[in-house]
PDB file of N, CA and C in Angstrom:
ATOM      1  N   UNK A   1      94.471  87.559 110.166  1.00  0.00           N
ATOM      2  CA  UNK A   1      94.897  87.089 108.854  1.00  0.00           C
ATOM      3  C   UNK A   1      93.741  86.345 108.207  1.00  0.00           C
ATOM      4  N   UNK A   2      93.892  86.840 107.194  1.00  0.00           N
ATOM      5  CA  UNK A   2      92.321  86.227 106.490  1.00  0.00           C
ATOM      6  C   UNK A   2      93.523  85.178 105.398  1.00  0.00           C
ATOM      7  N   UNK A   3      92.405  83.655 105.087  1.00  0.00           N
ATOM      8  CA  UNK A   3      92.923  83.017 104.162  1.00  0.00           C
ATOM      9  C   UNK A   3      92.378  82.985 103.192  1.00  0.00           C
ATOM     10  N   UNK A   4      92.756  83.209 101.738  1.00  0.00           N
ATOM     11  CA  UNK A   4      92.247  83.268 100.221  1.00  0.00           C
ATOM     12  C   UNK A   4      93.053  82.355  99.814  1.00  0.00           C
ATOM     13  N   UNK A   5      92.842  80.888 100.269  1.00  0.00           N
ATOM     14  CA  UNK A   5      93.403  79.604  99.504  1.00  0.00           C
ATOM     15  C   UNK A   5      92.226  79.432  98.615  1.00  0.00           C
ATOM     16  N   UNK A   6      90.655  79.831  98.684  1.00  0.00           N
ATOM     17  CA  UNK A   6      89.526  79.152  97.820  1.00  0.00           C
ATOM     18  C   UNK A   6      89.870  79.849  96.908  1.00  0.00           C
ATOM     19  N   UNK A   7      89.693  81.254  96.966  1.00  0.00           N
ATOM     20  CA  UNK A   7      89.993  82.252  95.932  1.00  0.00           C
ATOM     21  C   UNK A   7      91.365  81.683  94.480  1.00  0.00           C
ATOM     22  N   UNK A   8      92.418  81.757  95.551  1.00  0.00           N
ATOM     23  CA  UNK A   8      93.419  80.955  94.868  1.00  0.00           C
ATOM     24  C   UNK A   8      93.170  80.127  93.950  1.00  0.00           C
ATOM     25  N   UNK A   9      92.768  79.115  94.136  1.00  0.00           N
ATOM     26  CA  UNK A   9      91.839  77.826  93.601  1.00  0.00           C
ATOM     27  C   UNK A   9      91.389  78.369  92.925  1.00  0.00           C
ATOM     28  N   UNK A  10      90.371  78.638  93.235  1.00  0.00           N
ATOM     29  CA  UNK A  10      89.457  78.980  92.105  1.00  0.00           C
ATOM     30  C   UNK A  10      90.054  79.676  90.938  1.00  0.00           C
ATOM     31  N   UNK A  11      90.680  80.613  91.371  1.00  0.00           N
ATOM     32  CA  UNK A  11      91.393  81.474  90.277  1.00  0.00           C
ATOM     33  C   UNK A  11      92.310  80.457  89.072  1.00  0.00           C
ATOM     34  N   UNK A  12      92.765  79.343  89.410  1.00  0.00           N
ATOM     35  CA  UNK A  12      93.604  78.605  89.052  1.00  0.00           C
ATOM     36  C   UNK A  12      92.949  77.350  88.259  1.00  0.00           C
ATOM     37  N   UNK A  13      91.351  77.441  88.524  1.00  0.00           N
ATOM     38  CA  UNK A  13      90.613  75.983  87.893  1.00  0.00           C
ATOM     39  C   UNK A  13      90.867  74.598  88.829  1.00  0.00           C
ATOM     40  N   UNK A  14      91.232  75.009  89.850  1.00  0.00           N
ATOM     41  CA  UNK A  14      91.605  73.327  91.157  1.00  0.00           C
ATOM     42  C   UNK A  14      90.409  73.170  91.481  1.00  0.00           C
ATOM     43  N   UNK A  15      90.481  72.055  91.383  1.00  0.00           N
ATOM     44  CA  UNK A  15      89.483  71.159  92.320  1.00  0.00           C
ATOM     45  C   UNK A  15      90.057  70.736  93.573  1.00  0.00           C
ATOM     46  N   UNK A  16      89.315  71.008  94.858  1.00  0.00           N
ATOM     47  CA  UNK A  16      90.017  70.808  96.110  1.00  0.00           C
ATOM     48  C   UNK A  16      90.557  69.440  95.893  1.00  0.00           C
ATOM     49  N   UNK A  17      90.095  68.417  95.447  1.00  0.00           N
ATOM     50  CA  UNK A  17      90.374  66.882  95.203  1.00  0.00           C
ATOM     51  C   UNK A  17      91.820  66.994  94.141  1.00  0.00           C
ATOM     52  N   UNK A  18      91.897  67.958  93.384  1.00  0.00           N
ATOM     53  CA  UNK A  18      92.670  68.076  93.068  1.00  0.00           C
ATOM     54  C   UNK A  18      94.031  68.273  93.541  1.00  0.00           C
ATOM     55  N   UNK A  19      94.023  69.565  94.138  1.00  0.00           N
ATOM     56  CA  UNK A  19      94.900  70.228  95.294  1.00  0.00           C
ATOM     57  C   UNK A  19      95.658  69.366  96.154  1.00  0.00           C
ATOM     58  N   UNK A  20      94.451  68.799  96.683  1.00  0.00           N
ATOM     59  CA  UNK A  20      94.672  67.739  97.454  1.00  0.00           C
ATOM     60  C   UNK A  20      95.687  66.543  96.705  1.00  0.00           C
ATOM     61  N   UNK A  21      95.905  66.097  96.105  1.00  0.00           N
ATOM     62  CA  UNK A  21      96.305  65.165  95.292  1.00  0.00           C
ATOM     63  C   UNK A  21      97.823  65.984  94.689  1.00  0.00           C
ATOM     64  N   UNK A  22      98.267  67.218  94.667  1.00  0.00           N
ATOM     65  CA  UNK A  22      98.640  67.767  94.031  1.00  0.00           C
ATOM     66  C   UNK A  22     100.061  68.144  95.051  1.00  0.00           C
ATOM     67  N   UNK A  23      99.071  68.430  96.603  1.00  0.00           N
ATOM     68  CA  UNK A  23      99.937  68.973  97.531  1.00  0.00           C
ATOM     69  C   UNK A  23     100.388  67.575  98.607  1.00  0.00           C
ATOM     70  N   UNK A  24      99.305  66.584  98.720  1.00  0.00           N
ATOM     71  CA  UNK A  24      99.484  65.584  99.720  1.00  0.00           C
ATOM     72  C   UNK A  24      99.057  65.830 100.532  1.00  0.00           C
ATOM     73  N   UNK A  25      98.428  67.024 101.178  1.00  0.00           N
ATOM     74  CA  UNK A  25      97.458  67.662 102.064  1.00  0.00           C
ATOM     75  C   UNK A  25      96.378  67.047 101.782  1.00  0.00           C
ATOM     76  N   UNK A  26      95.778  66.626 102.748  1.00  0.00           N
ATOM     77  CA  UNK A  26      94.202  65.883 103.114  1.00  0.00           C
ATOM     78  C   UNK A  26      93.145  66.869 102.642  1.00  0.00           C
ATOM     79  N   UNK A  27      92.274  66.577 101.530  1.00  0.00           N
ATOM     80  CA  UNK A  27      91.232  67.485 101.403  1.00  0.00           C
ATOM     81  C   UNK A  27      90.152  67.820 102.251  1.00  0.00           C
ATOM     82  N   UNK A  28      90.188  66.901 103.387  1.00  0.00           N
ATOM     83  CA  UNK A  28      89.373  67.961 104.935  1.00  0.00           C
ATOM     84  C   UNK A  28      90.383  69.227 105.412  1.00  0.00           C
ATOM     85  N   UNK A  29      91.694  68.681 105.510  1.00  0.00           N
ATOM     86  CA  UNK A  29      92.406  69.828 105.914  1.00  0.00           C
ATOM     87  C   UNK A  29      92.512  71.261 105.360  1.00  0.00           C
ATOM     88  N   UNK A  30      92.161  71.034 103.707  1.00  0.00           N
ATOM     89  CA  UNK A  30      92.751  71.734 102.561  1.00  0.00           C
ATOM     90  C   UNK A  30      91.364  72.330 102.921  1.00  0.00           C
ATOM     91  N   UNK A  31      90.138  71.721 103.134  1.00  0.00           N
ATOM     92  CA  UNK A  31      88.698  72.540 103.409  1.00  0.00           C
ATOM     93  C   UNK A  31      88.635  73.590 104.976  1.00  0.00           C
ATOM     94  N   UNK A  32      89.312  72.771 105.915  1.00  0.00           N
ATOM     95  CA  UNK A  32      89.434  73.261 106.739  1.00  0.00           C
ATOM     96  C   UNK A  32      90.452  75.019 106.895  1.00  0.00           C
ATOM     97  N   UNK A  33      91.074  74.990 106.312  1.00  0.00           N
ATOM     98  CA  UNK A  33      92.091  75.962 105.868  1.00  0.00           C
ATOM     99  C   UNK A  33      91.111  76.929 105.041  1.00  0.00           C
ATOM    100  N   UNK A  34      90.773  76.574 103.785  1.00  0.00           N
ATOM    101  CA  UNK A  34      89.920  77.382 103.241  1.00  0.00           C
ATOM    102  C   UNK A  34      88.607  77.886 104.090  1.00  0.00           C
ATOM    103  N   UNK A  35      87.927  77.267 105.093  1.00  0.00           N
ATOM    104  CA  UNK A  35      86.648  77.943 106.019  1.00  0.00           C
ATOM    105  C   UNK A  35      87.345  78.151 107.435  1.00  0.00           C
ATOM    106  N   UNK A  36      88.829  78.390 107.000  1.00  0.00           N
ATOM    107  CA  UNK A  36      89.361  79.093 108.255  1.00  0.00           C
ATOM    108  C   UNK A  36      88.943  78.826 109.395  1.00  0.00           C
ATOM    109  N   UNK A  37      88.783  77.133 109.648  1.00  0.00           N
ATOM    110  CA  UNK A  37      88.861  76.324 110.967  1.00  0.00           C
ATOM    111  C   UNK A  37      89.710  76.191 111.252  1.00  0.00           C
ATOM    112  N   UNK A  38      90.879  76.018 110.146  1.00  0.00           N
ATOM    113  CA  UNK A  38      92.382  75.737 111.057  1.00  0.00           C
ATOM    114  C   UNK A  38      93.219  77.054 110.269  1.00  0.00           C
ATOM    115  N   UNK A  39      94.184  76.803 110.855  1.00  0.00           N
ATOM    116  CA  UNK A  39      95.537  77.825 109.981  1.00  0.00           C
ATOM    117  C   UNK A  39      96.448  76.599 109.599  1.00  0.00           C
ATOM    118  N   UNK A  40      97.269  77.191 108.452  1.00  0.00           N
ATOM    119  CA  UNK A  40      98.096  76.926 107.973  1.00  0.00           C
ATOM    120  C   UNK A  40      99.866  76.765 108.372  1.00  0.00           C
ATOM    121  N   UNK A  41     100.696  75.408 108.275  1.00  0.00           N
ATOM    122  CA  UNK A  41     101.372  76.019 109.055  1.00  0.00           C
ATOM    123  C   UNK A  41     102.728  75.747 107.765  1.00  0.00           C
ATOM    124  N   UNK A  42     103.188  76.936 107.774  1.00  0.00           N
ATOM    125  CA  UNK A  42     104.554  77.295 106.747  1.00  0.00           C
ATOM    126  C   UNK A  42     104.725  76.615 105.586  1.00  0.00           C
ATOM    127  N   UNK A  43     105.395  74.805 106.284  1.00  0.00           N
ATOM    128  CA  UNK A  43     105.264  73.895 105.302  1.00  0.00           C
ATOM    129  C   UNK A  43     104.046  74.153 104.395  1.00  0.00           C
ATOM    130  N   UNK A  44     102.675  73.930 104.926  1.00  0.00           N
ATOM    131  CA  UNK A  44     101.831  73.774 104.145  1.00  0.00           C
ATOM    132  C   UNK A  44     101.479  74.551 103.259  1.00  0.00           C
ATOM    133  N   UNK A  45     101.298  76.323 103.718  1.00  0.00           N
ATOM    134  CA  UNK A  45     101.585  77.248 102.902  1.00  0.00           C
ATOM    135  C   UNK A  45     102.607  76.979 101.431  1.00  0.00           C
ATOM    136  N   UNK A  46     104.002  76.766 101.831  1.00  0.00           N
ATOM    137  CA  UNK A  46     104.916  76.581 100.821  1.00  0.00           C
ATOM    138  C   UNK A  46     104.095  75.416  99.551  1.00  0.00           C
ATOM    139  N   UNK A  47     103.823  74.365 100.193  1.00  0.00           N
ATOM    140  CA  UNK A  47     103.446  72.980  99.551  1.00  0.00           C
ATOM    141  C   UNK A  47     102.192  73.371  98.316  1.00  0.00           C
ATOM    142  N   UNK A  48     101.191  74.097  99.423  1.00  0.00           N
ATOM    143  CA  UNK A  48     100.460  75.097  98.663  1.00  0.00           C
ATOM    144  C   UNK A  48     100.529  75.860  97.552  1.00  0.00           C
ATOM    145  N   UNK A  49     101.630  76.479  98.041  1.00  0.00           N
ATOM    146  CA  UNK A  49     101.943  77.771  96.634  1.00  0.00           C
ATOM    147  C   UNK A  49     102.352  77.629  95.633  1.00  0.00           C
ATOM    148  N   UNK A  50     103.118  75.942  95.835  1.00  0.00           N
ATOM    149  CA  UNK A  50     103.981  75.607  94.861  1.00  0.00           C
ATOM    150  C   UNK A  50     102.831  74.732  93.863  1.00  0.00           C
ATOM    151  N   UNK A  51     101.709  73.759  94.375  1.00  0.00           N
ATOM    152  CA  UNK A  51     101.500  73.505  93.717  1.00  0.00           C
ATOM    153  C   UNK A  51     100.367  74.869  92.659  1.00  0.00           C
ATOM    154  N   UNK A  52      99.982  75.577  93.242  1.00  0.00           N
ATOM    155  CA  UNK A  52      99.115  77.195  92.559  1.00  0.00           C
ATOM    156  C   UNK A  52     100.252  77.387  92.024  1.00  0.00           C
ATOM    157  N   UNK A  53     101.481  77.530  91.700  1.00  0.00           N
ATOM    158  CA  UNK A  53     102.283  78.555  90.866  1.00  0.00           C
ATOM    159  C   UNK A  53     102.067  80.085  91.456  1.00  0.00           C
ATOM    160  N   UNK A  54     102.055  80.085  92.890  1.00  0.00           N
ATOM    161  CA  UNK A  54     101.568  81.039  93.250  1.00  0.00           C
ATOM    162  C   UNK A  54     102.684  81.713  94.588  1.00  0.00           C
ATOM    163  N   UNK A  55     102.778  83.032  95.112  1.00  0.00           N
ATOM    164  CA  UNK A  55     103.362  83.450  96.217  1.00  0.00           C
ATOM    165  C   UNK A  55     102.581  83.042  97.355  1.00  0.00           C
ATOM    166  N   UNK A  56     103.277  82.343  98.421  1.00  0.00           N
ATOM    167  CA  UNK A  56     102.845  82.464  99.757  1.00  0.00           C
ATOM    168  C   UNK A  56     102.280  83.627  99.983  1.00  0.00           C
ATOM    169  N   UNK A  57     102.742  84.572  99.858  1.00  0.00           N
ATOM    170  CA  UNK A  57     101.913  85.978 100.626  1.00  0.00           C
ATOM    171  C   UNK A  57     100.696  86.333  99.178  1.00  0.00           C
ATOM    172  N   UNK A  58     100.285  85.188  98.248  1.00  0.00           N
ATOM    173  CA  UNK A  58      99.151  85.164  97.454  1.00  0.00           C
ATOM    174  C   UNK A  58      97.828  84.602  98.495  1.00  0.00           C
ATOM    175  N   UNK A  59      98.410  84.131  99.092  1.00  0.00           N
ATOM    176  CA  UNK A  59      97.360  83.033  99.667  1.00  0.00           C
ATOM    177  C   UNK A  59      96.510  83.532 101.319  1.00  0.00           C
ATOM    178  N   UNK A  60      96.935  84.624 101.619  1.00  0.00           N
ATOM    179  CA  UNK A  60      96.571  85.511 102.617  1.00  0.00           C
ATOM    180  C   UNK A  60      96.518  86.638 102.776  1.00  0.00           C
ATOM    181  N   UNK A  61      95.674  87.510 103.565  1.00  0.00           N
ATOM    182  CA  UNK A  61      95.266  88.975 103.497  1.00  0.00           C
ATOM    183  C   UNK A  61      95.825  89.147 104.927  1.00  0.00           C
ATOM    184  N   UNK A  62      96.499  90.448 104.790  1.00  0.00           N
ATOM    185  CA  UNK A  62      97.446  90.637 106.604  1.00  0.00           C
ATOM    186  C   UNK A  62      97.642  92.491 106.544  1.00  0.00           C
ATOM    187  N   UNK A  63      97.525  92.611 107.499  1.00  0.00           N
ATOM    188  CA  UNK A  63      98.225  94.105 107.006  1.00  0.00           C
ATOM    189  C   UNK A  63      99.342  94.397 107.426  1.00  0.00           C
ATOM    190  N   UNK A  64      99.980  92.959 107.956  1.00  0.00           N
ATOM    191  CA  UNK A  64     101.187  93.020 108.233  1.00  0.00           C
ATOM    192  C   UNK A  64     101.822  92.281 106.904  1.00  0.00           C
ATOM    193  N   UNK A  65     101.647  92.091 105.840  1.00  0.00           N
ATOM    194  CA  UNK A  65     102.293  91.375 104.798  1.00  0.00           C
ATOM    195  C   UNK A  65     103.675  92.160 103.866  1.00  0.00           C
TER     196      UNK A  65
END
């Protein structure tokens, strides 16, 4: 599973500091997620999408999706 949370972002004009502020997610974490050191887990996804105006299954590449 590949993660396109930067992409996301970006697409959207966020500033990770933003995001961060937006979701309550720690902007190391929110970096960490984006250079796919860590994964994401559900909650955060959701917390995520909601603040992008965006689908959970926006925010990842799967070919199981």
């Amino acid at each position: 599973m590949k993660v396109l949370l930067w992409e996301m972002r970006t697409k959207k004009n966020c500033t990770l500091m933003q995001l961060a502020e937006k979701t309550g997610i720690g902007k190391s974490t929110l970096n960490n997620i984006e250079n796919e050191k860590t994964s994401p887990n559900l909650f955060q996804l959701e917390t995520i999408s909601i603040a992008l105006d965006c689908r959970i299954s926006d925010l990842y590449e799967s070919e199981h999706k």
